[in-house]
C-alpha atoms as a PDB file:
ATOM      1  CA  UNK A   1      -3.127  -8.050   1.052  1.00  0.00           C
ATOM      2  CA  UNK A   2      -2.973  -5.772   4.457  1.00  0.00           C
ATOM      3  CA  UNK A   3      -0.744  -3.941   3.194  1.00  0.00           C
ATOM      4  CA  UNK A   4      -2.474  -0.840   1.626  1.00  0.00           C
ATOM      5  CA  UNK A   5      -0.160   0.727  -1.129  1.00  0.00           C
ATOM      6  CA  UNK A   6      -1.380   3.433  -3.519  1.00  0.00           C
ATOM      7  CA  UNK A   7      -2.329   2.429  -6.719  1.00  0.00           C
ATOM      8  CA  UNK A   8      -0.879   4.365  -8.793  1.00  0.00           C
ATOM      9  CA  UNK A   9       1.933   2.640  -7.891  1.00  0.00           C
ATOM     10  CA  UNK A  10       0.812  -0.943  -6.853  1.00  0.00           C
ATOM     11  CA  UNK A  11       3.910  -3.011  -5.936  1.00  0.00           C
ATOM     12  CA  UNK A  12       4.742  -5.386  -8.854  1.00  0.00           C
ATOM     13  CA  UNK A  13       7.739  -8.047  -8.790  1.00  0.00           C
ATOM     14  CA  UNK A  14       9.209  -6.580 -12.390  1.00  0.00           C
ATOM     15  CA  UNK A  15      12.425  -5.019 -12.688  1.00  0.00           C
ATOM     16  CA  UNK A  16      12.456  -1.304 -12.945  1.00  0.00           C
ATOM     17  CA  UNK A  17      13.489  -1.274 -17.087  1.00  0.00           C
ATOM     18  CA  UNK A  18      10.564  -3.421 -17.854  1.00  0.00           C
ATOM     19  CA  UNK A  19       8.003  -1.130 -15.331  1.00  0.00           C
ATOM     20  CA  UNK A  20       9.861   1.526 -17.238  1.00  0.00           C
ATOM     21  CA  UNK A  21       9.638   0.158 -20.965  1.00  0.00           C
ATOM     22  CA  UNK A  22       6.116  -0.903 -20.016  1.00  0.00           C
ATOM     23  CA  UNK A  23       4.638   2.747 -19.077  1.00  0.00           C
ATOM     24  CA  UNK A  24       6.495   4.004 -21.626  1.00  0.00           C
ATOM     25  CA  UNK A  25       3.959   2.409 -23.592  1.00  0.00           C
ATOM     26  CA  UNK A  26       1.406   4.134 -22.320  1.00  0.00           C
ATOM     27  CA  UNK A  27       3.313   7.191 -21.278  1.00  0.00           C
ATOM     28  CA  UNK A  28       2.078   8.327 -24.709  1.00  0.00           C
ATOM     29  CA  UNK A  29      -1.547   8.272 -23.634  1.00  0.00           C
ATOM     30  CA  UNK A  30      -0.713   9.407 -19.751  1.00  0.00           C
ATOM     31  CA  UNK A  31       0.165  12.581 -21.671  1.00  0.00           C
ATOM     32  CA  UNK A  32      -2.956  13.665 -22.897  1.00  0.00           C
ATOM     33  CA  UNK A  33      -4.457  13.098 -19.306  1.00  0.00           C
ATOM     34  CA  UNK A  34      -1.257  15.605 -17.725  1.00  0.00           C
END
């Protein structure tokens, strides 16, 4: 992988909704960290 993309936002072959629906998930404990 030579590409070198920021992990935070690692490039993953889902569809937006499910990226969404999926950090929703833990959007709940991103939270406490913001």
């Amino acid at each position: 992988m030579s590409y070198k993309a920021p992990i935070r936002f690692p490039i993953i072959p889902y569809n937006p909704l499910e990226l969404l629906l999926k950090f929703n998930l833990k959007n709940k404990d991103l939270k406490a960290l913001f």
